[in-house]
N, C-alpha and C. Protein backbone atom coordinates (compact mmCIF):
# COMPACT_ATOMS: atom_id res chain seq x y z
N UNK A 1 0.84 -1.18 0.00
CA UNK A 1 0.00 0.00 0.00
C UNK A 1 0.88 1.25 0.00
N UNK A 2 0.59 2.10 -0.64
CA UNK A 2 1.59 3.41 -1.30
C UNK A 2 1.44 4.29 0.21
N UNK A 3 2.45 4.63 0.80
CA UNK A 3 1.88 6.04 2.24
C UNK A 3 0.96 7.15 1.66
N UNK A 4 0.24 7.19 2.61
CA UNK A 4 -0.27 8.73 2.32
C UNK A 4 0.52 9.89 3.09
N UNK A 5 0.60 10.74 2.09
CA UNK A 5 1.42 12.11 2.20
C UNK A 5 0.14 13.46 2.63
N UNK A 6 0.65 14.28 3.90
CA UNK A 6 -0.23 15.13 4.06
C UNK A 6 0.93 16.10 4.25
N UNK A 7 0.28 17.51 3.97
CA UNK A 7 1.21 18.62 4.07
C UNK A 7 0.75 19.46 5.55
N UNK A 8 1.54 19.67 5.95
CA UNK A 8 1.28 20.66 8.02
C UNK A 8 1.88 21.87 8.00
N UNK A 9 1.67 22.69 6.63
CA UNK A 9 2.60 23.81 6.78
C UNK A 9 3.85 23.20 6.36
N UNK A 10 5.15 22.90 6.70
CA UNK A 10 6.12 23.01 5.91
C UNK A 10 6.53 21.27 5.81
N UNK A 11 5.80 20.95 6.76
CA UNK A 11 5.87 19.45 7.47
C UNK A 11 5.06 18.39 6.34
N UNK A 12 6.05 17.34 6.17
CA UNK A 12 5.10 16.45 5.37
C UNK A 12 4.75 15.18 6.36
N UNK A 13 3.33 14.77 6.52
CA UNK A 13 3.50 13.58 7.37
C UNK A 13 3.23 12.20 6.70
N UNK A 14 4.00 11.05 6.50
CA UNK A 14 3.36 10.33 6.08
C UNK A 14 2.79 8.90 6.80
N UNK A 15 2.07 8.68 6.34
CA UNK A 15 1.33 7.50 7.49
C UNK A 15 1.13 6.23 6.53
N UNK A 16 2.32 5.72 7.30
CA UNK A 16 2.19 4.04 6.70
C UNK A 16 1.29 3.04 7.84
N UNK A 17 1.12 2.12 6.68
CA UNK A 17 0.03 1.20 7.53
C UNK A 17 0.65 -0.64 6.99
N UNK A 18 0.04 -1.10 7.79
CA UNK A 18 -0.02 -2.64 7.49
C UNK A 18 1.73 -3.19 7.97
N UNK A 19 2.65 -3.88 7.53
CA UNK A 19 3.47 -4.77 7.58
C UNK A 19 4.63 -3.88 6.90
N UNK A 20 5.83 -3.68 7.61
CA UNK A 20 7.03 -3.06 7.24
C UNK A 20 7.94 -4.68 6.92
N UNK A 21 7.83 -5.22 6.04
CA UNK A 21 8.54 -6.52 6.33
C UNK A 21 9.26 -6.88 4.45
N UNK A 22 9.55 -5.74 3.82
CA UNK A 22 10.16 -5.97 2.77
C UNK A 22 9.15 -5.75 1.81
N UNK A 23 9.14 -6.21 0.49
CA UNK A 23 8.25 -5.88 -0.52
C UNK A 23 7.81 -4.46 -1.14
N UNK A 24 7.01 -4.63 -2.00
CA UNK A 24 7.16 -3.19 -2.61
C UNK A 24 6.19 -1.67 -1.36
N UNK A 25 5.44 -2.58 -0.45
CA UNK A 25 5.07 -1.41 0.64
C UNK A 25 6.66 -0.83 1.02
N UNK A 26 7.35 -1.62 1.81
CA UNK A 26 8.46 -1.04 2.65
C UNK A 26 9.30 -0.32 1.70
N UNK A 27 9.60 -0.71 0.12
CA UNK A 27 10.38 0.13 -0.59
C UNK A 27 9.70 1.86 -0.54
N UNK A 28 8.46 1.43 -0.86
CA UNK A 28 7.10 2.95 -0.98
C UNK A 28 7.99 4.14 0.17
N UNK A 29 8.07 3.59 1.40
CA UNK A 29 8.05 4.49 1.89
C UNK A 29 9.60 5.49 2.10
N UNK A 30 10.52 4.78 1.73
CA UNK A 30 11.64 5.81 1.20
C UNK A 30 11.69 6.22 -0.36
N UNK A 31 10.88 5.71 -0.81
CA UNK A 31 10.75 6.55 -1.98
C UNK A 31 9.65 7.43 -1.70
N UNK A 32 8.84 7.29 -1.38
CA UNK A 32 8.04 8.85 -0.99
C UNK A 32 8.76 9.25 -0.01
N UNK A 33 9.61 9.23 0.76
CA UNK A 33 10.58 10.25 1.17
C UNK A 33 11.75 10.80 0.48
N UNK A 34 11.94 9.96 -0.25
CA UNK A 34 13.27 10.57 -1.85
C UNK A 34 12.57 11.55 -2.87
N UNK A 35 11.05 11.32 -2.64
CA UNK A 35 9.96 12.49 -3.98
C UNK A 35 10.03 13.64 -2.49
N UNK A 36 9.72 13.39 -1.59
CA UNK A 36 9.51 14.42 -0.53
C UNK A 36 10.67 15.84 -1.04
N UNK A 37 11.72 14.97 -0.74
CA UNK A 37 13.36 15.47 -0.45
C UNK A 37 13.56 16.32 -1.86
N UNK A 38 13.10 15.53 -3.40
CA UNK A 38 13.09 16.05 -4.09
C UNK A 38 12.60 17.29 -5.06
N UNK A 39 11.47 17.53 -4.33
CA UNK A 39 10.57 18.51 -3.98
C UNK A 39 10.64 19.76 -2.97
N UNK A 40 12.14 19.34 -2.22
CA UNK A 40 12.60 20.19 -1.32
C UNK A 40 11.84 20.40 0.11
N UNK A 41 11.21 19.47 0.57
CA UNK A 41 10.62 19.16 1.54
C UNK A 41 11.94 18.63 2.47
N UNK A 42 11.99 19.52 3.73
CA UNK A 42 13.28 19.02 4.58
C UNK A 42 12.74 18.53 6.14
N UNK A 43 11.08 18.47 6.15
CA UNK A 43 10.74 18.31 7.61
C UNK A 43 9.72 17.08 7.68
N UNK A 44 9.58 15.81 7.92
CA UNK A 44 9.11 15.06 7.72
C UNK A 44 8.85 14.08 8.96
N UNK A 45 7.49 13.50 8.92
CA UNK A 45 7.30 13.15 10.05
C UNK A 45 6.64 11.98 9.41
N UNK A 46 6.75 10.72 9.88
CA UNK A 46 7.07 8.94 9.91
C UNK A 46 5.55 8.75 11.12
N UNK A 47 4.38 8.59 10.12
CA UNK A 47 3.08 8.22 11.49
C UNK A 47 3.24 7.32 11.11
N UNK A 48 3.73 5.56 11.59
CA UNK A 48 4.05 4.39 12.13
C UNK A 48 2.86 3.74 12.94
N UNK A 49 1.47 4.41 13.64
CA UNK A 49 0.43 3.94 14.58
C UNK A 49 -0.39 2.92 13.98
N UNK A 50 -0.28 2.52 12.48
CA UNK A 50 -1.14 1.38 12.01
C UNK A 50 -0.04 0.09 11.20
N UNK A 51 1.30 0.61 11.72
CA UNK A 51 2.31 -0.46 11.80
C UNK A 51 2.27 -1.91 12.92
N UNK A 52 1.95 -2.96 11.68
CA UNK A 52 1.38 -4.34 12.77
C UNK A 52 3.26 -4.25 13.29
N UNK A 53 3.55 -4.82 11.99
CA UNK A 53 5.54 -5.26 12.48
C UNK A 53 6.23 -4.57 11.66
N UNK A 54 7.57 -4.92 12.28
CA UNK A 54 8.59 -3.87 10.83
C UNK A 54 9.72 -5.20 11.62
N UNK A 55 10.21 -5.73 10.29
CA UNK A 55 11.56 -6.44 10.37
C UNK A 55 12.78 -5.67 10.16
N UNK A 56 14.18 -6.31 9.77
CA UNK A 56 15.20 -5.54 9.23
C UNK A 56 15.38 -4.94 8.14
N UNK A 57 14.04 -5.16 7.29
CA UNK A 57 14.32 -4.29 5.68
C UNK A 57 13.05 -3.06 5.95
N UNK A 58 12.42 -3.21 6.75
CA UNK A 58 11.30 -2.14 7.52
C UNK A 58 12.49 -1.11 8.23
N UNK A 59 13.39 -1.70 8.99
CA UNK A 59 14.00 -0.49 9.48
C UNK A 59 14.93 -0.02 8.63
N UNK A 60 15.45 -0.80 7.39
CA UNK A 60 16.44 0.18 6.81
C UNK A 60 15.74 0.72 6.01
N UNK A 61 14.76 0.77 5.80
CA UNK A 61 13.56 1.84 4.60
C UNK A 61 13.73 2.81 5.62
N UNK A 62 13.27 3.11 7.32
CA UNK A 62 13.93 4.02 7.83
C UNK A 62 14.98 4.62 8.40
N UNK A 63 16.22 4.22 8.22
CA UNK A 63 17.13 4.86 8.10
C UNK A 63 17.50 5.02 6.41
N UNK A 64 16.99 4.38 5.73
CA UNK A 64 17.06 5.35 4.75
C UNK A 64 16.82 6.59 4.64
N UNK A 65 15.62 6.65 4.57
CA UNK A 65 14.69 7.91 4.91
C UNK A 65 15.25 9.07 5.28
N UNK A 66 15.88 8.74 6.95
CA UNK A 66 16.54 9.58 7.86
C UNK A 66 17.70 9.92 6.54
N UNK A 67 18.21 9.04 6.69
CA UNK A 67 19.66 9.20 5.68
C UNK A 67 19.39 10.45 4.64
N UNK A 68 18.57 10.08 4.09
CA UNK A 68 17.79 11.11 2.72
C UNK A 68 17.84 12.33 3.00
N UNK A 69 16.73 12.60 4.09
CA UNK A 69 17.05 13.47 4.53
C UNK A 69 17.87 14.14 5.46
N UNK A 70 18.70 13.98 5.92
CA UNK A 70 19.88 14.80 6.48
C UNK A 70 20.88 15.47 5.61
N UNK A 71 21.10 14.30 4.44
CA UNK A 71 21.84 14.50 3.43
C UNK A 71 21.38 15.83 2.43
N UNK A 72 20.08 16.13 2.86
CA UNK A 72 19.38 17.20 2.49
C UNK A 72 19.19 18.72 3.42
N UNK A 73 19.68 18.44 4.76
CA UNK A 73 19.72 19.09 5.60
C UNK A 73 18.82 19.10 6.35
N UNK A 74 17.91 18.29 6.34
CA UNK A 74 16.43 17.91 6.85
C UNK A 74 16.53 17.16 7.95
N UNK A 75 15.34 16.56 8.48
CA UNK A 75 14.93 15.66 9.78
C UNK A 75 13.87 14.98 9.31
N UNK A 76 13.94 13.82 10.15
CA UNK A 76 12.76 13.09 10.22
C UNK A 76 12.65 12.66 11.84
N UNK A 77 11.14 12.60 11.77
CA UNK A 77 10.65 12.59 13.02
C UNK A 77 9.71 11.10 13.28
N UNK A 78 9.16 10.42 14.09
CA UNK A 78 8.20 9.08 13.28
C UNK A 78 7.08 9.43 14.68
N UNK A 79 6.43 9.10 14.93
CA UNK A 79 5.25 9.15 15.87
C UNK A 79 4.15 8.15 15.84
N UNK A 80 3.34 8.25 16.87
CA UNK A 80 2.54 7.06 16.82
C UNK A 80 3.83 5.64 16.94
N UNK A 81 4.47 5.25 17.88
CA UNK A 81 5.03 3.66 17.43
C UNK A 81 4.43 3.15 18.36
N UNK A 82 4.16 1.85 17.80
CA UNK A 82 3.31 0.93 18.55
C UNK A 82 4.57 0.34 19.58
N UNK A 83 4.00 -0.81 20.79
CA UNK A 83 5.02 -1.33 21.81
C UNK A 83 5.73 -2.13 21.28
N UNK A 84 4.86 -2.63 20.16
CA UNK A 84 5.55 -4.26 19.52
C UNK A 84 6.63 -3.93 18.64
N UNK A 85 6.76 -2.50 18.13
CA UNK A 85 8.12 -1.47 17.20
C UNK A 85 8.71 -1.31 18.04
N UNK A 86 8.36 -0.62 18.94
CA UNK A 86 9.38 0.23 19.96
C UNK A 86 10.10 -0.51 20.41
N UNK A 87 9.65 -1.93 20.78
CA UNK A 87 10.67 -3.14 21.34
C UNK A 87 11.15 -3.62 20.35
N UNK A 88 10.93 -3.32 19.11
CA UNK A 88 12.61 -3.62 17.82
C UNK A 88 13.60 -2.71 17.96
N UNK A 89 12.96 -1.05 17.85
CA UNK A 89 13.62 0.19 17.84
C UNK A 89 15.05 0.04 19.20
N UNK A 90 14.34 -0.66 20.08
CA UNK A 90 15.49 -0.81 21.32
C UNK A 90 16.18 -1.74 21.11
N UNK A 91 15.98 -2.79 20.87
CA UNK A 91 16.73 -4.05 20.57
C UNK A 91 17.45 -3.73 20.30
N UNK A 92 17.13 -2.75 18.83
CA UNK A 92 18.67 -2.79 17.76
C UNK A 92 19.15 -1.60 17.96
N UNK A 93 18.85 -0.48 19.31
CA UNK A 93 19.24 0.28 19.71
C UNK A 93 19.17 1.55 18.16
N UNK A 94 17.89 1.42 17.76
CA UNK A 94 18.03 2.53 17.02
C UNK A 94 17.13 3.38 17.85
N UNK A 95 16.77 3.65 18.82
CA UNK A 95 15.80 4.08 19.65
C UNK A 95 16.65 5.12 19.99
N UNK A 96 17.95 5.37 20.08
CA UNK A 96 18.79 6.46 19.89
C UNK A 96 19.14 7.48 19.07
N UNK A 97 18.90 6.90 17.70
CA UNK A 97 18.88 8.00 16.76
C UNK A 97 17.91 8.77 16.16
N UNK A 98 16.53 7.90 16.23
CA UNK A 98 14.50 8.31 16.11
C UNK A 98 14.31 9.48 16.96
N UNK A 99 13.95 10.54 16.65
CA UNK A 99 13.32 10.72 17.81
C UNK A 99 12.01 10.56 17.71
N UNK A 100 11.26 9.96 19.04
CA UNK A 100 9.97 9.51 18.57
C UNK A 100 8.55 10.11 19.27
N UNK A 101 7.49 10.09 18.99
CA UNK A 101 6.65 11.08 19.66
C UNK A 101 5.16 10.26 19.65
N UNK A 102 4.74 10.73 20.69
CA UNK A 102 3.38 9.63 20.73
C UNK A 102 2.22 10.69 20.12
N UNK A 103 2.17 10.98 19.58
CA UNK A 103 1.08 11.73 18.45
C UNK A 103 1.68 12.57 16.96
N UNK A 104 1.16 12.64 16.36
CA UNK A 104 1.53 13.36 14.87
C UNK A 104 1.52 14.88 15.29
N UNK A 105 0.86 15.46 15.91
CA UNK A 105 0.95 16.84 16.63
C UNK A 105 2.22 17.33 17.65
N UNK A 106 2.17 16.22 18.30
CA UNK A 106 3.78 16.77 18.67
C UNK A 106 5.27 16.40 18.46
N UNK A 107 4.79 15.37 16.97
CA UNK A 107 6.10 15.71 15.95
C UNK A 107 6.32 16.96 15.49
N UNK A 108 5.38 17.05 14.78
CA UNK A 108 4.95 17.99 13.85
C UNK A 108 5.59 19.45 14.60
N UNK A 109 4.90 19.82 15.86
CA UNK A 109 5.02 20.61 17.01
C UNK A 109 6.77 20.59 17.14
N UNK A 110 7.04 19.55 17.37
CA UNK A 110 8.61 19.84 17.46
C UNK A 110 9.59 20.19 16.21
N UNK A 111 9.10 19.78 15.38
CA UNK A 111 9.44 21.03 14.09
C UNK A 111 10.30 22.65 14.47
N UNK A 112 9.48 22.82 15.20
CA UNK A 112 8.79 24.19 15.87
C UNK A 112 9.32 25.22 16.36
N UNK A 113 10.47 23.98 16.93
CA UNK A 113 11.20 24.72 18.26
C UNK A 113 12.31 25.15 18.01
């Protein structure tokens, strides 16, 4: 399923759903962050809340992402993670480099500051 892209003022959010586990969903979503980037969009926020699982090709679609954009001078932000992510995000200790936010409003919000 392709993300949907919403615009927040300068902020793009996109909200993936279903299974981060490889295939052409998990590719979708760093490439709609590579059209984001290309479009000159540098503030981007990752809604993750209708994410069942994400394996190891789920998380390198996001550090791609991240990657993309920094390399752009940008951020990414992800919000909404469910417990059953958040306990991958730690595992593999990427829970250090995310920063993560329990609503799309106060990603978005931290934009801001």
């Amino acid at each position: 399923m392709q993300p949907k892209v919403q615009m927040q003022g300068d902020v793009a959010v996109v909200e993936v759903k279903g299974k981060l586990m490889g295939g052409p969903e998990t590719s979708a979503v760093h490439t709609t962050v590579k059209d984001l980037v290309q479009d000159g969009v540098k503030k981007v926020v990752i809604d993750i809340g209708k994410v069942s699982w994400m394996n190891s090709t789920g998380l390198g679609a996001m550090m791609g992402s991240m990657t993309s954009l920094r390399n752009a001078e940008g951020d990414l932000k992800l919000a909404r993670v469910t417990e059953k992510v958040r306990s991958l995000f730690m595992i593999t200790k990427l829970i250090t480099i995310f920063e993560t936010y329990d609503s799309v409003e106060k990603a978005v919000d931290a934009f801001k500051k």
